[in-house]
Protein backbone atom coordinates (compact mmCIF):
# COMPACT_ATOMS: atom_id res chain seq x y z
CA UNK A 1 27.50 130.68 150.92
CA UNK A 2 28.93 127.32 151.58
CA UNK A 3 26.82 123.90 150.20
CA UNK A 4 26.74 122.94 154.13
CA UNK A 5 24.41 126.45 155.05
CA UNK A 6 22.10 125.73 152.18
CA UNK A 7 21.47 122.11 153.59
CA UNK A 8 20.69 123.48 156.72
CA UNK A 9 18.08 126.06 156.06
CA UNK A 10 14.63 124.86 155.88
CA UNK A 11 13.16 124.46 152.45
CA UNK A 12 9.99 125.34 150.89
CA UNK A 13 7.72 123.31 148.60
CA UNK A 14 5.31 125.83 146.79
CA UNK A 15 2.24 124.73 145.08
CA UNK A 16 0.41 126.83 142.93
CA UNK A 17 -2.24 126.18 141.14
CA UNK A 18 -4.84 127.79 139.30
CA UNK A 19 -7.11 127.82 136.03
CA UNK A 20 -5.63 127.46 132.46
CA UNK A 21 -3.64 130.39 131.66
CA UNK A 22 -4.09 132.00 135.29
CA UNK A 23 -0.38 133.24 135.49
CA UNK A 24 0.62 129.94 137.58
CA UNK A 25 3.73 129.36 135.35
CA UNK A 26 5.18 133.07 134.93
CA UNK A 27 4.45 133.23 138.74
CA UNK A 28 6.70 130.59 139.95
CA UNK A 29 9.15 131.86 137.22
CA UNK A 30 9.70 135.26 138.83
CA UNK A 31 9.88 133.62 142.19
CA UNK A 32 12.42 131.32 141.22
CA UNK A 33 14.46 134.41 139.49
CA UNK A 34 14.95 135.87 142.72
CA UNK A 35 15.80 132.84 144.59
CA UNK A 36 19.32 131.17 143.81
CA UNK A 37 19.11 127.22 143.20
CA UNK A 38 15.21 127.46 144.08
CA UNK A 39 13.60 125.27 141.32
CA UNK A 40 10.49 125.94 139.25
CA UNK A 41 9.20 122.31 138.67
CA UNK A 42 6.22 122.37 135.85
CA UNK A 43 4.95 119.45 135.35
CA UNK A 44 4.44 120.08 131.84
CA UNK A 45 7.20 120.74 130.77
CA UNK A 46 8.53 117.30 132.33
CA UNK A 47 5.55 115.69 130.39
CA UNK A 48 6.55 117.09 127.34
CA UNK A 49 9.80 115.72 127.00
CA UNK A 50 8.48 111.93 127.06
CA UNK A 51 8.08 110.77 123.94
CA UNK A 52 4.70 110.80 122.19
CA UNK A 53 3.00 112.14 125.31
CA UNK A 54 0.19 113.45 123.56
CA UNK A 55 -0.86 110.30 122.58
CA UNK A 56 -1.59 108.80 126.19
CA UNK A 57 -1.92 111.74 127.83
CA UNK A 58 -3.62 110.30 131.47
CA UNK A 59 -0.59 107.94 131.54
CA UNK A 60 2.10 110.98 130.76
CA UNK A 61 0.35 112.89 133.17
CA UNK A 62 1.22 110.35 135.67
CA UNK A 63 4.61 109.58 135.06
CA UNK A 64 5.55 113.56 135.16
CA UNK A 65 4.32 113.30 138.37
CA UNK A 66 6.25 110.51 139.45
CA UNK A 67 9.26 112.03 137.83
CA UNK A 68 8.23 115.72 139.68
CA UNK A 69 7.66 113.83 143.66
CA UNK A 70 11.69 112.29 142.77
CA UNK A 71 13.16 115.47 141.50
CA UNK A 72 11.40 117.98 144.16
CA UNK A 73 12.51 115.57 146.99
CA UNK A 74 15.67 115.24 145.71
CA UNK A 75 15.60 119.24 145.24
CA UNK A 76 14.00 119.90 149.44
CA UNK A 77 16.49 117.35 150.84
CA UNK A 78 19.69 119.42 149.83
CA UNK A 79 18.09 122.51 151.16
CA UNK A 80 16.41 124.19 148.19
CA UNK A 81 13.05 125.57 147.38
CA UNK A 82 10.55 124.07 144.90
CA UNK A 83 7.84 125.87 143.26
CA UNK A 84 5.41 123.61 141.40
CA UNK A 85 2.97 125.94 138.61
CA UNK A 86 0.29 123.31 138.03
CA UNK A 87 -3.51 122.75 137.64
CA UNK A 88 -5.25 120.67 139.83
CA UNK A 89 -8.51 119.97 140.23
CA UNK A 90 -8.35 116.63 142.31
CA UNK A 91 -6.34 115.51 145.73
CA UNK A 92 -3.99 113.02 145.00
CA UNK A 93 -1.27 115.30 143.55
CA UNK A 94 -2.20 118.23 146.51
CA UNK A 95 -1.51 115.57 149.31
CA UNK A 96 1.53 113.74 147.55
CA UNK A 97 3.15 116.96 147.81
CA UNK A 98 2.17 117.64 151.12
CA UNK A 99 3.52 114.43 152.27
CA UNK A 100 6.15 114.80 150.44
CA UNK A 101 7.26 118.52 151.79
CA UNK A 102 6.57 116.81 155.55
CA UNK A 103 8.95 114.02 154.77
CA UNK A 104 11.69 116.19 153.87
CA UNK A 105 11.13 118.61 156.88
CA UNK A 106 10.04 121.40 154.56
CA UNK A 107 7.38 123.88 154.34
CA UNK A 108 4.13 123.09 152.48
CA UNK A 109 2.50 126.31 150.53
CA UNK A 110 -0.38 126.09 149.10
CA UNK A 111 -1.58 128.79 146.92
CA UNK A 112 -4.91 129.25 144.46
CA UNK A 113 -4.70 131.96 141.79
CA UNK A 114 -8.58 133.03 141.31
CA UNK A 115 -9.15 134.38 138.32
CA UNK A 116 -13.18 134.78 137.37
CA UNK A 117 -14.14 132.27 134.38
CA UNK A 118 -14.81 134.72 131.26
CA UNK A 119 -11.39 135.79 132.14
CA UNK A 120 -9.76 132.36 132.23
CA UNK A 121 -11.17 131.38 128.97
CA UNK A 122 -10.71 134.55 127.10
CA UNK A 123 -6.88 134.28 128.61
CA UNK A 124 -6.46 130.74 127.55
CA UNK A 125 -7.92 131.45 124.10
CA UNK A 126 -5.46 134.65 123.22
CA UNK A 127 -2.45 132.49 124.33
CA UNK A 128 -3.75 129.88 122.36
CA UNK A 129 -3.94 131.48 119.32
CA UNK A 130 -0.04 133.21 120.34
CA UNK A 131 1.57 131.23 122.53
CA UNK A 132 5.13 131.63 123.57
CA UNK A 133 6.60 128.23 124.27
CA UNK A 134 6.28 124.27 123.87
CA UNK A 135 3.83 123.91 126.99
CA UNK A 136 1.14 126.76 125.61
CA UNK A 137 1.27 124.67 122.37
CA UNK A 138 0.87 121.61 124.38
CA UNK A 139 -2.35 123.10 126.58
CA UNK A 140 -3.74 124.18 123.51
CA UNK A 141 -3.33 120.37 121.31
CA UNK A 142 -5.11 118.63 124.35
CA UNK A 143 -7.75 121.31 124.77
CA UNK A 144 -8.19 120.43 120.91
CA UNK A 145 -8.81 116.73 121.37
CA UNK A 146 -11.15 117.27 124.28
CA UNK A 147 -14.19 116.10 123.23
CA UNK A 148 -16.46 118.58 125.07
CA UNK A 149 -17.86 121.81 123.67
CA UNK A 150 -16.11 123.94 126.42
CA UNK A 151 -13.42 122.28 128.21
CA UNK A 152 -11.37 125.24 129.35
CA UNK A 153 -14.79 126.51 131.29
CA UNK A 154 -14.88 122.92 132.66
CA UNK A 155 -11.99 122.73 134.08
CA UNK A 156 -12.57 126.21 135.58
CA UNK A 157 -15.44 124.94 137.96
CA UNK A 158 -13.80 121.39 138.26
CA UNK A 159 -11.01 123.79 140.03
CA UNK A 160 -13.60 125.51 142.07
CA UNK A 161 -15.57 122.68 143.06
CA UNK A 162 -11.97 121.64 144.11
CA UNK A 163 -11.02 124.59 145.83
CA UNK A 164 -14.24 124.08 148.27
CA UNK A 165 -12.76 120.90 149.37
CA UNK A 166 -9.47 122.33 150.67
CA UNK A 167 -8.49 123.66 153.90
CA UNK A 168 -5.26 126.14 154.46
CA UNK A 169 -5.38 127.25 150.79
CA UNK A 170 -4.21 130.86 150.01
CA UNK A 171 -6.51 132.54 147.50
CA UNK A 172 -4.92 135.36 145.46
CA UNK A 173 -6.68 137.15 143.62
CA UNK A 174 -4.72 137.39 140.13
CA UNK A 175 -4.56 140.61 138.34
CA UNK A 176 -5.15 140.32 135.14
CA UNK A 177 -2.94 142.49 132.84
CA UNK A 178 -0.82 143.10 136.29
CA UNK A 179 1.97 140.23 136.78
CA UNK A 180 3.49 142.32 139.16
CA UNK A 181 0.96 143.20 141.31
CA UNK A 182 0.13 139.48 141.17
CA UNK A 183 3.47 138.52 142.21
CA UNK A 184 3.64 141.14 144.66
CA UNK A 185 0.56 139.09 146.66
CA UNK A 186 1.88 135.87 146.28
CA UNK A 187 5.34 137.33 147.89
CA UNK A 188 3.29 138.52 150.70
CA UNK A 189 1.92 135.09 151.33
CA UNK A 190 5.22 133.48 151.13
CA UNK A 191 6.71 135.60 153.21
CA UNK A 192 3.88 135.07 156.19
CA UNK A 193 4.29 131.35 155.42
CA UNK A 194 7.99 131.61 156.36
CA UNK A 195 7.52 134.09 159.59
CA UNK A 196 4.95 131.52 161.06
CA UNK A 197 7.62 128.83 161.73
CA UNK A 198 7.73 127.91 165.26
């Protein structure tokens, strides 16, 4: 297909969010293995390569994000998809990418993996202790530092308290043990969010 038809089809910005260790990054992962040139943006993994990150994380945090709004707009405006795994649990990032998927003329998606909290603590724990690449490492240094008793539960509600505050959300209900099936639901979703264009 010629670069000219890919600029002219509409793009898609895809956030999806979720607890620690919900699925969000093997998620967008599949997606983006089934979509030529679509992008899987993870904000962690653009923190991790600035140097010494871990040692100012709220400042790394922020800068990733800069760095993610640049490369996903870069990304939209040439035609392409962008699927963003991240946790959220506040508005600022949500509605930057909003605006930011309005700007360029794309479509905004965003999707909630619910997971129940046992679950997303005894998944984050079992990844922790065998994690498979630089970002579970990462997860698990800063959970490490946290100086609460039980920060992976707290950030579980601080999502949920979140999730009551949005409108035009898709909750999926992630399988746990199931990838598949979980992918097969968010497919679903994206594929109603692309049949209700006018």
């Amino acid at each position: 297909m010629p670069a000219t038809a890919y600029a002219r089809r509409v793009a898609s910005l895809v956030l999806l969010n979720g607890p620690p260790a919900s699925g969000k990054s093997t998620i967008a992962t599949r997606l983006v293995d089934r979509r030529p040139l679509a992008l899987n943006l993870d904000i962690d993994v653009v923190r991790g390569q600035l140097g010494r990150w871990i040692d100012d994380t709220t400042n790394a945090g922020l800068a990733a994000r800069s760095l993610a709004i640049a490369m996903a707009g870069t990304h939209m405006q040439a035609g392409h998809d962008v699927y963003v795994p991240q946790y959220l649990a506040r508005r600022e990032f949500a509605d930057q990418l909003a605006a930011l998927a309005a700007s360029c003329r794309a479509d905004f998606v965003e999707i909630a993996l619910i997971v129940d909290r046992d679950s997303a603590r005894a998944s984050f724990l079992a990844r922790s202790h065998q994690p498979t690449d630089s970002t579970h490492r990462d997860a698990a240094a800063m959970v490490e530092r946290a100086p609460t008793p039980d920060p992976v539960g707290e950030m579980f509600d601080r999502f949920t308290d979140f999730l009551d505050t949005r409108s035009g959300v898709h909750r999926i209900d992630a399988v746990r043990g199931d990838i598949e099936e979980t992918l097969r639901r968010v497919e679903t979703v994206l594929a109603g969010a692309a049949g209700g264009r006018s």
